[in-house]
C-alpha atoms as a PDB file:
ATOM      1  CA  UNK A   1     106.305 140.431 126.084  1.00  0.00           C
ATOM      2  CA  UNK A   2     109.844 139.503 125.743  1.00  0.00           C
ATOM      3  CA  UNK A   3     108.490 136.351 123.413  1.00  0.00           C
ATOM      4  CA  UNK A   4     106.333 138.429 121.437  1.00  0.00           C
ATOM      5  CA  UNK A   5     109.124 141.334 120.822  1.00  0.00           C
ATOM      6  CA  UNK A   6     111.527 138.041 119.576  1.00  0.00           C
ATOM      7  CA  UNK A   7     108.991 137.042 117.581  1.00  0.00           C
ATOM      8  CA  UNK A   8     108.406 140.703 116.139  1.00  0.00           C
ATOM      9  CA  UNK A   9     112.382 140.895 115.444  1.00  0.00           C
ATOM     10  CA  UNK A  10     112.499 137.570 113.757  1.00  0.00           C
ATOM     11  CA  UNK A  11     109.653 138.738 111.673  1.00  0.00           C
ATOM     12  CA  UNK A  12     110.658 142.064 110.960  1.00  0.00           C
ATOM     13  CA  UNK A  13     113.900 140.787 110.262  1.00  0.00           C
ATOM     14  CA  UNK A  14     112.378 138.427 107.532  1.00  0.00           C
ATOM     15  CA  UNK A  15     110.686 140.804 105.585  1.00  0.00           C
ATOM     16  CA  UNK A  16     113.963 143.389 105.414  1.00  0.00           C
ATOM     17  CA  UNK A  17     115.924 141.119 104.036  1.00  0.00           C
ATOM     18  CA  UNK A  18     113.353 139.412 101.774  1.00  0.00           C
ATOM     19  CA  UNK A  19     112.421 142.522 100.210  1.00  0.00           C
ATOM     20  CA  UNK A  20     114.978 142.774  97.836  1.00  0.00           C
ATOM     21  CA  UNK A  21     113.959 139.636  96.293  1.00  0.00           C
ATOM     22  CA  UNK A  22     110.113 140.797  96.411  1.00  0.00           C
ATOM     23  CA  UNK A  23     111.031 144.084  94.193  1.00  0.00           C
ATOM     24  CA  UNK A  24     113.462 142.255  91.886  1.00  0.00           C
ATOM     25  CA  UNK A  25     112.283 141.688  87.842  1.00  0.00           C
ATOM     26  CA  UNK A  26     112.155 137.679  87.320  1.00  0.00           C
ATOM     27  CA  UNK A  27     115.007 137.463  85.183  1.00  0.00           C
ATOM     28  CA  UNK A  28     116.998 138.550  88.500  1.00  0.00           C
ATOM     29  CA  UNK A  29     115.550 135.478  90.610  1.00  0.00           C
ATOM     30  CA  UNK A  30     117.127 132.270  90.455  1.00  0.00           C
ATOM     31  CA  UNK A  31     115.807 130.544  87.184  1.00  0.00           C
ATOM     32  CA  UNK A  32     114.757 133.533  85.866  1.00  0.00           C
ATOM     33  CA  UNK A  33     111.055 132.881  86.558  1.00  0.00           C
ATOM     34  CA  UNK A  34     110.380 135.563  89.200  1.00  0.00           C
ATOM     35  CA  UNK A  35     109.650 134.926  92.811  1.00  0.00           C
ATOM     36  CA  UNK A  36     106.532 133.129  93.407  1.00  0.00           C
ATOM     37  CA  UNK A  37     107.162 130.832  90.799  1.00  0.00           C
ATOM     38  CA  UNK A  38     110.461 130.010  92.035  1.00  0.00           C
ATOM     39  CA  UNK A  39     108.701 129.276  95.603  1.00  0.00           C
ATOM     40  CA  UNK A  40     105.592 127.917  94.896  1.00  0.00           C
ATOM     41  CA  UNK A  41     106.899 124.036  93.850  1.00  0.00           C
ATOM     42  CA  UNK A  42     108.916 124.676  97.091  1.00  0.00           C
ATOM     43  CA  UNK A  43     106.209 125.537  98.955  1.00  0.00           C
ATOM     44  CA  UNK A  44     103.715 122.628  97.122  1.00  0.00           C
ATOM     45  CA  UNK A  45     106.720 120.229  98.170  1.00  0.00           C
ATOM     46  CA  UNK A  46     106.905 121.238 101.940  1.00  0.00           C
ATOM     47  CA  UNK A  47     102.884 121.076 102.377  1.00  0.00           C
ATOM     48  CA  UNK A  48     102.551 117.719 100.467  1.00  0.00           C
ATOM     49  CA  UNK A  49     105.329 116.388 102.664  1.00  0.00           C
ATOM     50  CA  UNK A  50     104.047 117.401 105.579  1.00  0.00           C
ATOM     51  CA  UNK A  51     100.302 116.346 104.881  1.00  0.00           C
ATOM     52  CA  UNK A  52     102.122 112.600 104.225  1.00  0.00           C
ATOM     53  CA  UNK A  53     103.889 112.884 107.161  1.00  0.00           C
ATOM     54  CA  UNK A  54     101.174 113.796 109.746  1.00  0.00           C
ATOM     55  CA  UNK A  55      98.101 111.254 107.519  1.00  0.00           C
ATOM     56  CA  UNK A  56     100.503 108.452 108.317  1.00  0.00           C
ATOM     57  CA  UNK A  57     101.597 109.346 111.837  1.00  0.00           C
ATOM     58  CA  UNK A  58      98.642 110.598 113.562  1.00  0.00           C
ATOM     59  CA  UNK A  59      96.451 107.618 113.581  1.00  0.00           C
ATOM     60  CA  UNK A  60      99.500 105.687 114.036  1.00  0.00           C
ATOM     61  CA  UNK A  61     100.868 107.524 117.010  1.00  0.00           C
ATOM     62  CA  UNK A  62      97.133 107.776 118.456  1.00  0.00           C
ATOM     63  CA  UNK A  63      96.831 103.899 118.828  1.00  0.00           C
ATOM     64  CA  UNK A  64     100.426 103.659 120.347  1.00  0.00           C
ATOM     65  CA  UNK A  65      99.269 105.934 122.995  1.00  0.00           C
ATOM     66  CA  UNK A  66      96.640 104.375 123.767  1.00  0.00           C
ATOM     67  CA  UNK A  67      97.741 100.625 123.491  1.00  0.00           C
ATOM     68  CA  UNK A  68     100.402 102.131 126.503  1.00  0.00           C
ATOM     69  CA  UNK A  69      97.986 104.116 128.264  1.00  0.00           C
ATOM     70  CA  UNK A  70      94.714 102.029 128.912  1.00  0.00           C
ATOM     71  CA  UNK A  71      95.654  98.535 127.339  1.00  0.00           C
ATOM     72  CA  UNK A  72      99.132  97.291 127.550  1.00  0.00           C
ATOM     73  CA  UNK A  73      99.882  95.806 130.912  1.00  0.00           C
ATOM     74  CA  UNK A  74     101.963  97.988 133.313  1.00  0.00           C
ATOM     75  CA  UNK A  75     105.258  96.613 132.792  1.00  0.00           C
ATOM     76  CA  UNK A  76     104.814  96.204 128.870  1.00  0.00           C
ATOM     77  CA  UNK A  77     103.865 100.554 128.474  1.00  0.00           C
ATOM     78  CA  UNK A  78     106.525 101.407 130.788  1.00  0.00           C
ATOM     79  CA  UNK A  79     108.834  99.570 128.244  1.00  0.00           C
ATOM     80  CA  UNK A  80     107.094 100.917 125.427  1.00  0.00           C
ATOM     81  CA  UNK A  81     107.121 104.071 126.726  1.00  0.00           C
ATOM     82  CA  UNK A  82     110.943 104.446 126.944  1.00  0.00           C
ATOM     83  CA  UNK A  83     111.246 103.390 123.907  1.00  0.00           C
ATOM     84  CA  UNK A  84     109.147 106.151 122.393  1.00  0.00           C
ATOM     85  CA  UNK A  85     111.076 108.656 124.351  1.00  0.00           C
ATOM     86  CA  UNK A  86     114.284 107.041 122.776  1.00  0.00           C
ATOM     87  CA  UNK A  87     112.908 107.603 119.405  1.00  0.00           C
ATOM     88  CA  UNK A  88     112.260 111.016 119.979  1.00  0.00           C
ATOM     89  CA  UNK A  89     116.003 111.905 120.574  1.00  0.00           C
ATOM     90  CA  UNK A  90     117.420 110.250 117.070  1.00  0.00           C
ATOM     91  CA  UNK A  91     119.033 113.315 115.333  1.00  0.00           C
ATOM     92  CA  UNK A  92     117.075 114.088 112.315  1.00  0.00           C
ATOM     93  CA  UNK A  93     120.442 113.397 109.971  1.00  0.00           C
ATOM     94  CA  UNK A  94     120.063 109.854 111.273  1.00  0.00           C
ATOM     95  CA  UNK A  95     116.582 109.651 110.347  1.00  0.00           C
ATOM     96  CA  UNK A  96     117.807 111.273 106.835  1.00  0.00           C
ATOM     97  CA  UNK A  97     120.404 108.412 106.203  1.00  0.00           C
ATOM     98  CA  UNK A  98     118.032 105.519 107.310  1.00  0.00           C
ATOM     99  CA  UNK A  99     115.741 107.017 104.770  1.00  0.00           C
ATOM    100  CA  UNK A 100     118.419 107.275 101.644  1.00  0.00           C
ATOM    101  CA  UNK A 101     120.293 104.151 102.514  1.00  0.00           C
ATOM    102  CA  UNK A 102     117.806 101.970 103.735  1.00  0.00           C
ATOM    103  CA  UNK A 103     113.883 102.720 102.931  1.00  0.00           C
ATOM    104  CA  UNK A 104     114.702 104.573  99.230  1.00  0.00           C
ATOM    105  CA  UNK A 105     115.972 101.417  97.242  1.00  0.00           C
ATOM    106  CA  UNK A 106     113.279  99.299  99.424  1.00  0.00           C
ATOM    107  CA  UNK A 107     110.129 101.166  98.149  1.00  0.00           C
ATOM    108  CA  UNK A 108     111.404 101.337  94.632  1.00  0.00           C
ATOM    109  CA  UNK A 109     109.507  98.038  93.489  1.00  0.00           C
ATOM    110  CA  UNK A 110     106.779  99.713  95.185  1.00  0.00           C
ATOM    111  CA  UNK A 111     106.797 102.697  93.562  1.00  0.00           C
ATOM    112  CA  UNK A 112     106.342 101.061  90.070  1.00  0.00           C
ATOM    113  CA  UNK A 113     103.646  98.625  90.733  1.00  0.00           C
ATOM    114  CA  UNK A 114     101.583 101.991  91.670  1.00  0.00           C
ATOM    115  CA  UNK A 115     103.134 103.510  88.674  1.00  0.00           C
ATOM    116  CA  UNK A 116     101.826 100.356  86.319  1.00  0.00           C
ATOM    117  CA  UNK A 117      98.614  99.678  88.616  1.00  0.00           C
ATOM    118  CA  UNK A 118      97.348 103.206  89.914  1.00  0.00           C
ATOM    119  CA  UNK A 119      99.051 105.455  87.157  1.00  0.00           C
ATOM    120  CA  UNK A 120      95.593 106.445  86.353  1.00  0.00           C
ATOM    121  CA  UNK A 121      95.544 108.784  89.746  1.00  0.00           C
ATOM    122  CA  UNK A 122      97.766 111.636  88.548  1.00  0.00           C
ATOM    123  CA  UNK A 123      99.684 111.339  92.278  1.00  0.00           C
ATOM    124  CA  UNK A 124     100.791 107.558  91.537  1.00  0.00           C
ATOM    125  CA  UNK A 125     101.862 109.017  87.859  1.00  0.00           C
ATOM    126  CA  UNK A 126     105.243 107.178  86.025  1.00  0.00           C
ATOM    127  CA  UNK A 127     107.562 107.425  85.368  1.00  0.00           C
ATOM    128  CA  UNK A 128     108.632 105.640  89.263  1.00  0.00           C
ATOM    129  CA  UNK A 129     111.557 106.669  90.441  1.00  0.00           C
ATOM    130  CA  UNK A 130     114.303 104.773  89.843  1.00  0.00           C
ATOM    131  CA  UNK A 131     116.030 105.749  93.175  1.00  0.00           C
ATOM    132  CA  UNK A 132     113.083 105.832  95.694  1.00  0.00           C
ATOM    133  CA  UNK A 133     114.175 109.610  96.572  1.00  0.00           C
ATOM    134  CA  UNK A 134     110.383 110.931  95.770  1.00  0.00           C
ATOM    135  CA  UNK A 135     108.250 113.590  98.249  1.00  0.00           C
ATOM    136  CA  UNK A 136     106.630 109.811  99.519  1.00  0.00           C
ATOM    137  CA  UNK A 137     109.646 108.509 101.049  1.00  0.00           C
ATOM    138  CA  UNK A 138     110.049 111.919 102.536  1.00  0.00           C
ATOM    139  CA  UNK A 139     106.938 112.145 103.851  1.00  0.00           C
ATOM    140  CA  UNK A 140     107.308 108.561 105.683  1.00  0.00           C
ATOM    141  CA  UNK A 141     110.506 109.632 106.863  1.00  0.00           C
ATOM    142  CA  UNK A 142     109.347 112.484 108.508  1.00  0.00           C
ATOM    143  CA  UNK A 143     106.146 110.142 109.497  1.00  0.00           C
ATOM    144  CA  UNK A 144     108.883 108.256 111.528  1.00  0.00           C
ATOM    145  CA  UNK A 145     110.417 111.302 113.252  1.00  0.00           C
ATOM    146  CA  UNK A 146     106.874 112.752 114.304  1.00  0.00           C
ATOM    147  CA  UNK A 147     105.551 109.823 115.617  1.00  0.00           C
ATOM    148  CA  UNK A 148     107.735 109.811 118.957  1.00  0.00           C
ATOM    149  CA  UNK A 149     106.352 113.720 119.743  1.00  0.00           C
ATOM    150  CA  UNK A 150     102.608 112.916 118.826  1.00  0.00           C
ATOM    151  CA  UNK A 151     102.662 109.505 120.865  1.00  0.00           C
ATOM    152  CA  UNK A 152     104.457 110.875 123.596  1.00  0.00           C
ATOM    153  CA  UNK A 153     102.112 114.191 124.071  1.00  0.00           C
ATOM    154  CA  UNK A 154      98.890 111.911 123.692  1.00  0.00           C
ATOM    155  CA  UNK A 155     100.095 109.234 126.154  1.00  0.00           C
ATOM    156  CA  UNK A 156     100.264 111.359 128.736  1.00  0.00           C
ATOM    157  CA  UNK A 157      97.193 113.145 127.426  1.00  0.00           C
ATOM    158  CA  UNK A 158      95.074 109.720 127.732  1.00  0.00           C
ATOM    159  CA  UNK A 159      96.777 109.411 131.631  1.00  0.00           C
ATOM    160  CA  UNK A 160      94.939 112.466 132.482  1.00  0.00           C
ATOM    161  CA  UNK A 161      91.348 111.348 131.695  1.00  0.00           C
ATOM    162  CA  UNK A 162      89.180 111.237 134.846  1.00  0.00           C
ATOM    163  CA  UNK A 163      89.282 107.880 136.642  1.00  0.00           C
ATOM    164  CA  UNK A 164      85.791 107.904 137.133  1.00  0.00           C
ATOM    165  CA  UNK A 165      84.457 108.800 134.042  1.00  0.00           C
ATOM    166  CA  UNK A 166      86.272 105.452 133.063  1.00  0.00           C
ATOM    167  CA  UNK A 167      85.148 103.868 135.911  1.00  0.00           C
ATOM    168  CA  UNK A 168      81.157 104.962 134.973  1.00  0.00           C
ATOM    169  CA  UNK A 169      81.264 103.719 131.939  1.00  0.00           C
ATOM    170  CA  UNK A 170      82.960 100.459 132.938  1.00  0.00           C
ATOM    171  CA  UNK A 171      80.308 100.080 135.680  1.00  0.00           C
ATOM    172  CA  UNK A 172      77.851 100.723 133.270  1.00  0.00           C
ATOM    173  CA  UNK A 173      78.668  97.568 130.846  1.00  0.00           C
ATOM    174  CA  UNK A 174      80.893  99.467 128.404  1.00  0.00           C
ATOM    175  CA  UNK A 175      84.201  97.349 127.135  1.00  0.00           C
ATOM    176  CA  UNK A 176      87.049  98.690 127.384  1.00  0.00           C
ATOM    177  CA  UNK A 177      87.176 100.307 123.786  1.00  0.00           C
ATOM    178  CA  UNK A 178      83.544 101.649 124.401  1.00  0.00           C
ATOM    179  CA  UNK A 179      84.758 103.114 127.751  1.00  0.00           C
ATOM    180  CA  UNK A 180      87.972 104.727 125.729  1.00  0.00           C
ATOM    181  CA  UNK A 181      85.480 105.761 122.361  1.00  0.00           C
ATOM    182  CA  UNK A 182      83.238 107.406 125.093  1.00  0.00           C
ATOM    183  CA  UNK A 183      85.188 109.058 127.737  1.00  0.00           C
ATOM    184  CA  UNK A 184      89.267 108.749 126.934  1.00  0.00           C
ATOM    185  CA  UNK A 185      89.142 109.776 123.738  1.00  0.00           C
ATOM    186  CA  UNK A 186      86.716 112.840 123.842  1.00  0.00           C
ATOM    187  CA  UNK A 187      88.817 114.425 126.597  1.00  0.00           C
ATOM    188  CA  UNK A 188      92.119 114.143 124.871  1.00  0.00           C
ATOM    189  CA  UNK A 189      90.845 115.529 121.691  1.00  0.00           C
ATOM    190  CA  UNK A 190      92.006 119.155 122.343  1.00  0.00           C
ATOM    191  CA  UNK A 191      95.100 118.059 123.407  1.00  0.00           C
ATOM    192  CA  UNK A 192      95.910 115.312 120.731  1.00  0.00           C
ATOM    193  CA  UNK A 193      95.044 118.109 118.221  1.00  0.00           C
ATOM    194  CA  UNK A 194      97.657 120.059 119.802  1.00  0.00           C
ATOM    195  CA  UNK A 195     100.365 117.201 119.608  1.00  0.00           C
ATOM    196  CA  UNK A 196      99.301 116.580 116.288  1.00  0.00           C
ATOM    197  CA  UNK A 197      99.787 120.640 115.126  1.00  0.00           C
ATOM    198  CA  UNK A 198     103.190 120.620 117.049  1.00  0.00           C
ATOM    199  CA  UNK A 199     104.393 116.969 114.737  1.00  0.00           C
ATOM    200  CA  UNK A 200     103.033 119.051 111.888  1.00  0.00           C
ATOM    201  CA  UNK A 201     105.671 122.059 113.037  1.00  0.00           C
ATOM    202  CA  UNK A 202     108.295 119.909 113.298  1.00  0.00           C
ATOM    203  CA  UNK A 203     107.040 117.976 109.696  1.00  0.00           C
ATOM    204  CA  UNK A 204     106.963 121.426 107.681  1.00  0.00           C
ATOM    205  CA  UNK A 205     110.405 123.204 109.593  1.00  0.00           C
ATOM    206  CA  UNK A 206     112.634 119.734 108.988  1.00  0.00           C
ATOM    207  CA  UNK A 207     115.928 120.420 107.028  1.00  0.00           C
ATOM    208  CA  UNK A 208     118.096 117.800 107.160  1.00  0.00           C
ATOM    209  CA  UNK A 209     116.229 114.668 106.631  1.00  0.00           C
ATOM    210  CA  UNK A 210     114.388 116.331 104.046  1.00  0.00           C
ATOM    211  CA  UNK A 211     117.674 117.339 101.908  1.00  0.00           C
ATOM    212  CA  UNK A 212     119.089 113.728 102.263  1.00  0.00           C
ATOM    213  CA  UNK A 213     116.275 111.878 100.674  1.00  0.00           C
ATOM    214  CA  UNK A 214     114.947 114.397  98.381  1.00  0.00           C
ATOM    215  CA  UNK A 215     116.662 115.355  94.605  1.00  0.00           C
ATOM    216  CA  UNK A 216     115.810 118.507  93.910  1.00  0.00           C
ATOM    217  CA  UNK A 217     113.658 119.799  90.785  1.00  0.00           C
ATOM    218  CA  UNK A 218     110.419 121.459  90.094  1.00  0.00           C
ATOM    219  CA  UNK A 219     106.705 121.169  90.916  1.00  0.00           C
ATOM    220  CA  UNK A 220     105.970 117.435  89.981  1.00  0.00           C
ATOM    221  CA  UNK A 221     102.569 116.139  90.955  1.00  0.00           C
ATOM    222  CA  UNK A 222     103.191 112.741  91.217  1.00  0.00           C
ATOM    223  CA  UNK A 223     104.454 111.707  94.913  1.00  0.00           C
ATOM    224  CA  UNK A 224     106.198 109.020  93.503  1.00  0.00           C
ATOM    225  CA  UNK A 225     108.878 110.279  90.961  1.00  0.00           C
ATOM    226  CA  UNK A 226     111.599 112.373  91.354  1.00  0.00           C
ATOM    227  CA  UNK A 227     112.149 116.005  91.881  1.00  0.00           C
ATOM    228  CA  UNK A 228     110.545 118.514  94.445  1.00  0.00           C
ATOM    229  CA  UNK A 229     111.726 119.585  97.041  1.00  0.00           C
ATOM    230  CA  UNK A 230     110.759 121.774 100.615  1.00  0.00           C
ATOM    231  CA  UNK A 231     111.589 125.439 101.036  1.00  0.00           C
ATOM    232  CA  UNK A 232     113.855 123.938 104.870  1.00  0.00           C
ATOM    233  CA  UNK A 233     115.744 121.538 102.821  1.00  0.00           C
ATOM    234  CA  UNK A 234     116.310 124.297  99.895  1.00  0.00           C
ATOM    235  CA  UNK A 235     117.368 126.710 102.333  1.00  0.00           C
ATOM    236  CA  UNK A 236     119.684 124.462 103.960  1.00  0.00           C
ATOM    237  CA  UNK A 237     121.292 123.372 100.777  1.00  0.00           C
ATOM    238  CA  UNK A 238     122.013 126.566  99.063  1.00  0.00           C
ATOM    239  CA  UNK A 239     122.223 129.173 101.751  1.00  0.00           C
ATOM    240  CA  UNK A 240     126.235 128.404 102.402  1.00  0.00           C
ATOM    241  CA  UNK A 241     127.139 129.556  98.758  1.00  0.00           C
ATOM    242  CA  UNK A 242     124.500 132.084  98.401  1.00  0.00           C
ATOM    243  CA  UNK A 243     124.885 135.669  98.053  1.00  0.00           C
ATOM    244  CA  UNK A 244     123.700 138.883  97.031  1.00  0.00           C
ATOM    245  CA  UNK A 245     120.223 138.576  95.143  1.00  0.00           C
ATOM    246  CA  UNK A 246     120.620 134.705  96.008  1.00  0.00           C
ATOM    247  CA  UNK A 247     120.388 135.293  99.718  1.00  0.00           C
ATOM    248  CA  UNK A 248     117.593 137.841  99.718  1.00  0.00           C
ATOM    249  CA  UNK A 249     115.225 135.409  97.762  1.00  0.00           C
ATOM    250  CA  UNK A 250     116.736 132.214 100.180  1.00  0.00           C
ATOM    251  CA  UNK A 251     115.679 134.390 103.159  1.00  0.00           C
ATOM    252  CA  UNK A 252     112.282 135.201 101.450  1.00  0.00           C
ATOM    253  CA  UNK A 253     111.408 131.514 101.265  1.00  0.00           C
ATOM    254  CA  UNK A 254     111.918 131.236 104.811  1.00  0.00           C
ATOM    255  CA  UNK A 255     109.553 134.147 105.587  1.00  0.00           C
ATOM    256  CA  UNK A 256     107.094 132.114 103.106  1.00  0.00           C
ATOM    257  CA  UNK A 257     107.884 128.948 105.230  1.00  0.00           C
ATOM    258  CA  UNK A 258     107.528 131.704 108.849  1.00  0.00           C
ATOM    259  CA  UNK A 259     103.862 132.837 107.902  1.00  0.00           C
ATOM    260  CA  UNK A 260     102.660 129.309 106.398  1.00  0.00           C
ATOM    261  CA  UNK A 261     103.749 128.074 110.318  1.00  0.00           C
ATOM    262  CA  UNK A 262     102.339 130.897 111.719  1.00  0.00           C
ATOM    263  CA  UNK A 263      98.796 130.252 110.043  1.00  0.00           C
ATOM    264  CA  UNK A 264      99.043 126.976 111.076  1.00  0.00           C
ATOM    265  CA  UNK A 265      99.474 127.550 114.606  1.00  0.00           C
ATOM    266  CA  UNK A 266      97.262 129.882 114.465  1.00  0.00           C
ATOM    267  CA  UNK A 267      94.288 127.421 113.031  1.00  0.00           C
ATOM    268  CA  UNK A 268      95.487 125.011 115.534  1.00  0.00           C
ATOM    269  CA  UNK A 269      95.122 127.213 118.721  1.00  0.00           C
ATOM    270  CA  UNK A 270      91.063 128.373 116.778  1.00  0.00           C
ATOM    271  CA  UNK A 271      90.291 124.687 116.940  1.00  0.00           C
ATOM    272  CA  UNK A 272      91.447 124.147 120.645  1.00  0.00           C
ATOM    273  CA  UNK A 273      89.846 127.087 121.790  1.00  0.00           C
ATOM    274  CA  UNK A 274      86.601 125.759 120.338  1.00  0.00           C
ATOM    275  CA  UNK A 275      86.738 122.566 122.428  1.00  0.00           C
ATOM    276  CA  UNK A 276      88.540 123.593 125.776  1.00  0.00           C
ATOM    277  CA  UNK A 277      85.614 124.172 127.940  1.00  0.00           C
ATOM    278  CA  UNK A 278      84.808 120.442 127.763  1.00  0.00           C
ATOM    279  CA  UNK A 279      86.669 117.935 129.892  1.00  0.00           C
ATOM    280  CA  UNK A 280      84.699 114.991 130.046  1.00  0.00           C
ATOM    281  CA  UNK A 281      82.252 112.304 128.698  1.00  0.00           C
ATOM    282  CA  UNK A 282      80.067 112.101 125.986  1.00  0.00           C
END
């Protein structure tokens, strides 16, 4: 109760302070463009960066939980598990320097052989960015952050499927990856789906990383120039020197960003409930 009453305040909250910047004419809102259109290229920015960040680091941190869980030898996944948990304890900033100092000016001559070569698909549309800070980098960087929580939650996942519904299937002639397609993997889905819905959490709410490699601008739909930006890393940039009107329609972003991880929660505890009467085989 005492959860659901914090949540309630936070929430009510929220929506007190944002209404000010609901009621308000457009010419009022920053840009003079009203409201939603104000946050909807912040909101497009935080989903696309979050959708890059979890397509690249699910699969990704799936296989690294398994490789230490069923196939590394003993010695190798305790190793490899330490340094996941490492990984996981990097402070985002660090992750947000890396990103601008580091992986920026390397994906640059990337970014314009997809601009010359796929320009055709509007999301690899020129002009490239010249300084690698584009909603892709972003979305690897945050790739990179989730990873550690995903692999970490599935690992230990994976450790809890039943010895001897691995030990069936082994008897049975299965290989090792038939035994882990058969009997590993369906019992970990629920909970892999939950690892992969909290990486997605952590993917939408980041602030930091997020305002060091991104430039901020409006809705572009190419992933590989520059501009956009996410409604964490636009809160966190402006809310110091905010004010008045300013700080009413900051706050309502973050109610926008409060519901759009609410509804994702919320999908991701529909799809666990449909598959948590099953714990084993197929």
């Amino acid at each position: 109760m005492l959860i659901l009453l914090v949540l309630f305040g936070v929430a009510a909250f929220l929506v007190a302070q944002a209404a000010p910047a609901f009621l308000a004419k457009q010419s009022q809102i920053a840009g003079g463009i009203g409201f939603a259109a104000y946050v909807w290229p912040l909101v497009v920015g935080t989903v696309i960066a979050a959708a890059i960040a979890i397509i690249i680091a699910a699969p990704v941190s799936i296989g690294v939980a398994l490789f230490i869980s069923h196939i590394a030898p003993r010695r190798l996944a305790s190793a490899f598990g330490y340094l996941i948990d490492l990984l996981a304890a990097i402070p985002s900033v660090v992750y947000g320097a890396w990103g601008v100092a580091f992986l920026a000016p390397a994906l640059i001559p990337g970014y314009a052989w997809l601009a010359q070569n796929a320009g055709w698909i509007p999301i690899f549309a020129g002009p490239a960015s010249a300084t690698g800070k584009t909603i892709l980098t972003a979305g690897i960087v945050l790739a990179v952050m989730v990873i550690p929580i995903i692999t970490s939650l599935s690992r230990e996942i994976f450790l809890q499927a039943p010895k001897l519904h691995q030990e069936a299937a082994l008897a049975l002639g299965a290989t090792r990856w038939e035994m882990i397609r058969m009997t590993v993997l369906p019992f970990g889905a629920p909970g892999v789906t939950s690892a992969i819905m909290l990486g997605l959490g952590r993917a939408l709410g980041e602030t930091m990383a997020v305002a060091l490699v991104l430039s901020s601008g409006g809705m572009i739909a190419s992933i590989i120039q520059s501009g956009n930006q996410t409604i964490a890393a636009e809160i966190a940039l402006n809310f110091p020197e905010a004010s008045g009107l300013g700080l009413n329609t900051l706050i309502g972003a973050g109610l926008v960003l409060f519901v759009i991880t609410l509804a994702v929660n919320v999908a991701a505890r529909w799809i666990i409930n449909r598959h948590k009467e099953f714990s084993g085989a197929r």
